[in-house]
PDB file of N, CA and C in Angstrom:
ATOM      1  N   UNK A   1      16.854 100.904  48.038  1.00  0.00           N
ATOM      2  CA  UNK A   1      16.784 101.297  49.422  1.00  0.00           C
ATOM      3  C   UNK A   1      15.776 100.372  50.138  1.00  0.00           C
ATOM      4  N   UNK A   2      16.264 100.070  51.477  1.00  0.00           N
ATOM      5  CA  UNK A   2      15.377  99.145  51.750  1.00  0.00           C
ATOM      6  C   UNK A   2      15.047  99.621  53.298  1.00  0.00           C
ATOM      7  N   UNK A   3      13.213  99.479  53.565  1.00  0.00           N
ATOM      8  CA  UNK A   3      12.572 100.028  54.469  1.00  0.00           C
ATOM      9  C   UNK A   3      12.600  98.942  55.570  1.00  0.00           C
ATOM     10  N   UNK A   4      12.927  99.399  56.805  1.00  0.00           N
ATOM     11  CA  UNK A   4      12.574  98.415  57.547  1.00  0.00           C
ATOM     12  C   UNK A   4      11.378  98.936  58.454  1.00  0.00           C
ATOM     13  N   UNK A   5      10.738  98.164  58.640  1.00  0.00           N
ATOM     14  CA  UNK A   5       9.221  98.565  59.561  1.00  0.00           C
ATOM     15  C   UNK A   5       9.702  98.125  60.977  1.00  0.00           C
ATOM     16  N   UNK A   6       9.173  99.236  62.346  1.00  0.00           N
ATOM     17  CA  UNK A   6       9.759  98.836  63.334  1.00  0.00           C
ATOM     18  C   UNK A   6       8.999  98.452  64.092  1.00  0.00           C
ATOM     19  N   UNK A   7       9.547  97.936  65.056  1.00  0.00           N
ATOM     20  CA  UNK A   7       8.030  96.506  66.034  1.00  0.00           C
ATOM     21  C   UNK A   7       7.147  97.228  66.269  1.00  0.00           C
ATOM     22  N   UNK A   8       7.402  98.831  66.685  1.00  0.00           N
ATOM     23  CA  UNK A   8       6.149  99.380  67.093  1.00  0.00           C
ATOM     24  C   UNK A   8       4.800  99.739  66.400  1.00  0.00           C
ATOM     25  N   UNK A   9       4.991  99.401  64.734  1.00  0.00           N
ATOM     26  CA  UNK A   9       3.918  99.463  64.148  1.00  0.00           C
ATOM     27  C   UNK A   9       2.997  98.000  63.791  1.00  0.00           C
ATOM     28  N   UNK A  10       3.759  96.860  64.388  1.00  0.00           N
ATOM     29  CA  UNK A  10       2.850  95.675  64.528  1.00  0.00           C
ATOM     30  C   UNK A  10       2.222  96.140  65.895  1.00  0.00           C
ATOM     31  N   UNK A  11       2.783  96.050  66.900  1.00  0.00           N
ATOM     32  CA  UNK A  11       1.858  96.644  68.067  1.00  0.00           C
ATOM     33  C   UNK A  11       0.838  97.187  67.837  1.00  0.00           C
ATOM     34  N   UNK A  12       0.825  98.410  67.176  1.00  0.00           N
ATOM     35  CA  UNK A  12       0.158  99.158  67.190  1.00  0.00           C
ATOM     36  C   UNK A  12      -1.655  98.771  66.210  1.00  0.00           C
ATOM     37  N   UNK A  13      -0.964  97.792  65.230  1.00  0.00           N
ATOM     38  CA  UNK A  13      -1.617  96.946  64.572  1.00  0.00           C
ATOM     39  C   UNK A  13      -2.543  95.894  65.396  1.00  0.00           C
ATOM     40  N   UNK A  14      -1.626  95.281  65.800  1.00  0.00           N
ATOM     41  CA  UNK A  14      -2.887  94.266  66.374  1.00  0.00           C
ATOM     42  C   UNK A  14      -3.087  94.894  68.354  1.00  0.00           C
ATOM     43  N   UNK A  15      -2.858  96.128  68.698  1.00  0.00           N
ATOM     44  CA  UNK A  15      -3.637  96.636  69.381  1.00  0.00           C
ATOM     45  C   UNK A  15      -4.950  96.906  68.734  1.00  0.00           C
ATOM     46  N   UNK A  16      -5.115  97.597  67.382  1.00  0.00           N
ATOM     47  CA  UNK A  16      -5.912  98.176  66.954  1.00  0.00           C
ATOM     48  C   UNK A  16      -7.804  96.703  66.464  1.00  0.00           C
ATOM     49  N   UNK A  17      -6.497  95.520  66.416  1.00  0.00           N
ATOM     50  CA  UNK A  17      -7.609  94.181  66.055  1.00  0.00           C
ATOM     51  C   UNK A  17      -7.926  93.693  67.309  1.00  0.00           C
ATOM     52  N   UNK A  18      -7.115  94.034  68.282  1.00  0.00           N
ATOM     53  CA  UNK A  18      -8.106  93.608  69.720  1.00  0.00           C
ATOM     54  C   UNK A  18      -9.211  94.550  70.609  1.00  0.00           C
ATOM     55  N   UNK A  19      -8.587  95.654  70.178  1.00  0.00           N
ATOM     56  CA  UNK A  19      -9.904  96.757  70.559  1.00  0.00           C
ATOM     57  C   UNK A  19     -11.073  96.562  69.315  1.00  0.00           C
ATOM     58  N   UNK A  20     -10.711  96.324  68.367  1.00  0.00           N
ATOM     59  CA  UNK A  20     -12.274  96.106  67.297  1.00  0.00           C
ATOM     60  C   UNK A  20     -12.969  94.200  67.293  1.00  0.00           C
ATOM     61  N   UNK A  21     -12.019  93.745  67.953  1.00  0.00           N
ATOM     62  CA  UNK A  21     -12.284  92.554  68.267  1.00  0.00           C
ATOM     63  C   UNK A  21     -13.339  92.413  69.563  1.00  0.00           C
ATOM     64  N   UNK A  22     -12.869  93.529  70.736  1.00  0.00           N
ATOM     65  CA  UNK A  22     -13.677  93.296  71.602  1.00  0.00           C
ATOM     66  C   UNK A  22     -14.828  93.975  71.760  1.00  0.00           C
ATOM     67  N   UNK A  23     -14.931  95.239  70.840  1.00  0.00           N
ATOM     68  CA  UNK A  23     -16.205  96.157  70.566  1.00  0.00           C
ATOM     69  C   UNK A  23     -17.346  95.192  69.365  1.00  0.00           C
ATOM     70  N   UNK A  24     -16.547  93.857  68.851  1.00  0.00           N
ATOM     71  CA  UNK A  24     -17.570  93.562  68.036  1.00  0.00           C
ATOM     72  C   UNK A  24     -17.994  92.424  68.816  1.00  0.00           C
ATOM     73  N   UNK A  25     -17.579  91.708  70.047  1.00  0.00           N
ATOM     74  CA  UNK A  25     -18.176  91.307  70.833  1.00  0.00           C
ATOM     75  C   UNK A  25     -19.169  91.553  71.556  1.00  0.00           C
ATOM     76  N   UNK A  26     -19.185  93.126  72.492  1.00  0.00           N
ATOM     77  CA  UNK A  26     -19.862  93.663  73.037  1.00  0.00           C
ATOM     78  C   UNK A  26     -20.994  93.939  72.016  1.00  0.00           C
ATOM     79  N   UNK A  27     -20.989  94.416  70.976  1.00  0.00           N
ATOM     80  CA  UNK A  27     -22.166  94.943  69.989  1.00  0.00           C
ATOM     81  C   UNK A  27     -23.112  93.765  69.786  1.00  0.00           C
ATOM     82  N   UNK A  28     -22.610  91.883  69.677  1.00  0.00           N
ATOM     83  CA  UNK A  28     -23.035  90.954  69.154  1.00  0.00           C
ATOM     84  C   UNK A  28     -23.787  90.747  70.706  1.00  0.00           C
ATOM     85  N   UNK A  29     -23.067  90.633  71.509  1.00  0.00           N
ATOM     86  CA  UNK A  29     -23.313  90.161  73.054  1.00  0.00           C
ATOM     87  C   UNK A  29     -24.338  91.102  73.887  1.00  0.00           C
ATOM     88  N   UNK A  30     -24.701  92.301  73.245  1.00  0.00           N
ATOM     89  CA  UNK A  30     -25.438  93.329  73.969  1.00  0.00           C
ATOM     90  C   UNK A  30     -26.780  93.703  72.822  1.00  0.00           C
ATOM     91  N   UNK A  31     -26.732  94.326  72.097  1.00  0.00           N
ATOM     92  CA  UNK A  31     -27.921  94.940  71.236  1.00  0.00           C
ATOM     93  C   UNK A  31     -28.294  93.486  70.536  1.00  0.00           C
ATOM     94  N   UNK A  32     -27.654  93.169  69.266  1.00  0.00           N
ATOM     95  CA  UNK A  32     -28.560  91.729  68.390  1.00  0.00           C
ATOM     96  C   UNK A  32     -28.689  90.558  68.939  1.00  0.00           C
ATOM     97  N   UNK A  33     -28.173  90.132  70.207  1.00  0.00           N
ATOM     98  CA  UNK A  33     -28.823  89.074  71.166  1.00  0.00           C
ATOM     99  C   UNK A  33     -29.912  89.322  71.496  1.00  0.00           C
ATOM    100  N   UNK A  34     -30.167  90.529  72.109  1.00  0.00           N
ATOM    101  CA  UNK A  34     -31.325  91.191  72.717  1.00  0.00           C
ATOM    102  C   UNK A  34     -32.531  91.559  71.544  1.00  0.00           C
ATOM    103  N   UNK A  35     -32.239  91.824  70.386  1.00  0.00           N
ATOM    104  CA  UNK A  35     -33.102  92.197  69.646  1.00  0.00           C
ATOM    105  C   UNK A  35     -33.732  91.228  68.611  1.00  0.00           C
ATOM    106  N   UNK A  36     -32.768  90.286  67.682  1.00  0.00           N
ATOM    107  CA  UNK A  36     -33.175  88.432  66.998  1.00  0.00           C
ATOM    108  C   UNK A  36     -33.177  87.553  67.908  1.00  0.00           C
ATOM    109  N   UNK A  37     -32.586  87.509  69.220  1.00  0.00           N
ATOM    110  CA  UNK A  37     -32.819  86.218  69.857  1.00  0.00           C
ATOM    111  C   UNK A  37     -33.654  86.261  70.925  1.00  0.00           C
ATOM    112  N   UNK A  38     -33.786  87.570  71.304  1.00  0.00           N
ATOM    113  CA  UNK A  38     -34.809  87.453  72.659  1.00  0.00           C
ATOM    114  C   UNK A  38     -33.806  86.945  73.898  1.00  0.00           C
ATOM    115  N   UNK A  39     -32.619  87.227  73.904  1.00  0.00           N
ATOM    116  CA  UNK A  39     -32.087  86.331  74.801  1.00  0.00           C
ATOM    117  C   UNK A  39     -31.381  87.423  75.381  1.00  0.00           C
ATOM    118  N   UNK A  40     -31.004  87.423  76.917  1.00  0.00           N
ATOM    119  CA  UNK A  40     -29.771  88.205  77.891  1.00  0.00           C
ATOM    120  C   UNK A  40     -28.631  88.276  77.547  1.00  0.00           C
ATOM    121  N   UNK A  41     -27.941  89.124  77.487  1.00  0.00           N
ATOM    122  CA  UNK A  41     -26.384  89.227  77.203  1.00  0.00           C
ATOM    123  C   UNK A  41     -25.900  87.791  78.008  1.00  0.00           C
ATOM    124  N   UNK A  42     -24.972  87.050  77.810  1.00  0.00           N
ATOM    125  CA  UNK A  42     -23.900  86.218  78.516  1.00  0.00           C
ATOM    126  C   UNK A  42     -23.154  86.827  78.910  1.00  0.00           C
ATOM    127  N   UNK A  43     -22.562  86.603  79.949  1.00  0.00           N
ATOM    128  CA  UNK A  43     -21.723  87.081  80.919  1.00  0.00           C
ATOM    129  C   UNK A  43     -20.501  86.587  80.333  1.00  0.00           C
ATOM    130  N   UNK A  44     -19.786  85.408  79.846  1.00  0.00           N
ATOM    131  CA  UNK A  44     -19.027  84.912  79.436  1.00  0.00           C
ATOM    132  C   UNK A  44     -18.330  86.193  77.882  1.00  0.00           C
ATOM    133  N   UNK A  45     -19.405  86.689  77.111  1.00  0.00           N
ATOM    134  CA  UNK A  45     -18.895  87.731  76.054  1.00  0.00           C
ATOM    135  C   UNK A  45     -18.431  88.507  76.966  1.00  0.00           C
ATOM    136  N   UNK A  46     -19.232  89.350  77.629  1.00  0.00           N
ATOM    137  CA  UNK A  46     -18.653  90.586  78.664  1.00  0.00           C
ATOM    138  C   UNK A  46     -17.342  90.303  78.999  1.00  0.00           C
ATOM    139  N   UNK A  47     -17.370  89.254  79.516  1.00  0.00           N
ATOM    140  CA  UNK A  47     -15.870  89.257  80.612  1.00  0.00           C
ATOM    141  C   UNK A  47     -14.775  89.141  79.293  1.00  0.00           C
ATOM    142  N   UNK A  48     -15.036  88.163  78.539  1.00  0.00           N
ATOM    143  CA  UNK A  48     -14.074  88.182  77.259  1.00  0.00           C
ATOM    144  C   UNK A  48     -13.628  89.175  76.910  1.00  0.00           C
ATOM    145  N   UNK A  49     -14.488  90.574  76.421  1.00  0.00           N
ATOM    146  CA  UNK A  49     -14.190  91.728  75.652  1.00  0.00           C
ATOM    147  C   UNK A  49     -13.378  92.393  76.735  1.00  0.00           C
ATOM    148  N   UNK A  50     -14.162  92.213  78.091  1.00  0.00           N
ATOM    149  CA  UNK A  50     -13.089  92.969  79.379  1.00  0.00           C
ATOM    150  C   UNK A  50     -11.362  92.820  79.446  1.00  0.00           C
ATOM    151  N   UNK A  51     -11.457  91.551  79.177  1.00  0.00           N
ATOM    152  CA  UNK A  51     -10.046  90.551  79.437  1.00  0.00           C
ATOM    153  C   UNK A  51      -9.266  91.287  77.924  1.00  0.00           C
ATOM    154  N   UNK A  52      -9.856  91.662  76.888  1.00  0.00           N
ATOM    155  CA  UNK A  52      -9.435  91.677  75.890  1.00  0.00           C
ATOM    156  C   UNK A  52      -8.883  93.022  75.664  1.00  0.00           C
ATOM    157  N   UNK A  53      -9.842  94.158  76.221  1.00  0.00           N
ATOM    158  CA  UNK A  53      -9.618  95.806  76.944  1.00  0.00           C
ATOM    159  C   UNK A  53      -8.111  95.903  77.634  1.00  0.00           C
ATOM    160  N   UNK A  54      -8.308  95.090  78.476  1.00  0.00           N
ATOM    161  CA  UNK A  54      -7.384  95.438  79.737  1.00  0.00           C
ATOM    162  C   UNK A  54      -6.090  94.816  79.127  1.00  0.00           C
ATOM    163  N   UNK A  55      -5.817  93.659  78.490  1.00  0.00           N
ATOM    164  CA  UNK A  55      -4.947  93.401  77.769  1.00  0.00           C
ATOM    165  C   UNK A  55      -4.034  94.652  77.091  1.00  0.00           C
ATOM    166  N   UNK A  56      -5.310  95.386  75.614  1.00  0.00           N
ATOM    167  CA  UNK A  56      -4.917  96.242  75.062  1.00  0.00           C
ATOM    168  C   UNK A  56      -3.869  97.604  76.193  1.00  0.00           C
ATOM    169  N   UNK A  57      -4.708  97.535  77.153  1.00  0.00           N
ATOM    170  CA  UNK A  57      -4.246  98.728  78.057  1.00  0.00           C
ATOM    171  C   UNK A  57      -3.044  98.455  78.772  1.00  0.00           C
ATOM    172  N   UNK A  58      -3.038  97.126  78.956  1.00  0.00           N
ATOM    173  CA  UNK A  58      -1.526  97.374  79.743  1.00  0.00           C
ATOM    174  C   UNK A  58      -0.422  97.199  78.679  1.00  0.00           C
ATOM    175  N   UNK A  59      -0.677  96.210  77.446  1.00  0.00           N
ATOM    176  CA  UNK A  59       0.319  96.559  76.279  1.00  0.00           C
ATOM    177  C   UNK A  59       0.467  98.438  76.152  1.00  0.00           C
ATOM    178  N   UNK A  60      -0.698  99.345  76.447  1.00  0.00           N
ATOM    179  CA  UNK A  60      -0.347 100.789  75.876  1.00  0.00           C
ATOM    180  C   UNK A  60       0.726 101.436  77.111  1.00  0.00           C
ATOM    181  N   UNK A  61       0.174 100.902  78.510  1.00  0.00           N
ATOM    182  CA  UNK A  61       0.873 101.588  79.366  1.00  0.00           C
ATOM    183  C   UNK A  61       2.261 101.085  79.505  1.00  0.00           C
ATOM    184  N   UNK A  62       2.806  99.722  78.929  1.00  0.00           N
ATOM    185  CA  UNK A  62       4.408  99.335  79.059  1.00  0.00           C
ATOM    186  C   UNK A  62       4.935  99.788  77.826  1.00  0.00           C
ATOM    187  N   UNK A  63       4.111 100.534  76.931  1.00  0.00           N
ATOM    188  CA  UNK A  63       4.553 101.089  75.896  1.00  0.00           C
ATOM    189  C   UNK A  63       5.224 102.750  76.423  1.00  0.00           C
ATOM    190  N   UNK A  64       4.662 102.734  77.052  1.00  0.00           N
ATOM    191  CA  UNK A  64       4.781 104.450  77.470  1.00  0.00           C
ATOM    192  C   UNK A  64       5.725 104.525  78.269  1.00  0.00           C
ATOM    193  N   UNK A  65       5.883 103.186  79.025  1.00  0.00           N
ATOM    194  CA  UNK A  65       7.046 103.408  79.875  1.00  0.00           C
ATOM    195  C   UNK A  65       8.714 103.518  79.513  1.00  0.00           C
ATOM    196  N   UNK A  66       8.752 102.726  78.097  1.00  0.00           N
ATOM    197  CA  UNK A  66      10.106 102.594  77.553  1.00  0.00           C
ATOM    198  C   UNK A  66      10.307 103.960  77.080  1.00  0.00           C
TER     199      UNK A  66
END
């Protein structure tokens, strides 16, 4: 018998590596910059992880629509 896996569980997959993709940005870009480097968040991480959010979200909301 043979299983076929359906697109919606790759979706759901690498939704799941761009939301932990952009929370491990924010964590690197916000607390251990600030705490080993002495240095300000970059604005450039922020907007990245943003771009990377909003991505995830409109892949969830054209999901919902079909």
């Amino acid at each position: 018998m043979i299983i076929k896996k359906r697109a919606g569980s790759k979706m759901k997959s690498l939704d799941r590596i761009l939301v932990s993709l952009a929370i491990i940005i924010l964590v690197i870009n916000y607390p251990i910059n600030r705490w080993f480097f002495s240095e300000d968040p970059e604005p450039t991480g922020t907007f990245i992880s943003l771009i990377i959010i909003c991505i995830v979200l409109l892949r969830l909301i054209d999901r919902d629509k079909k």
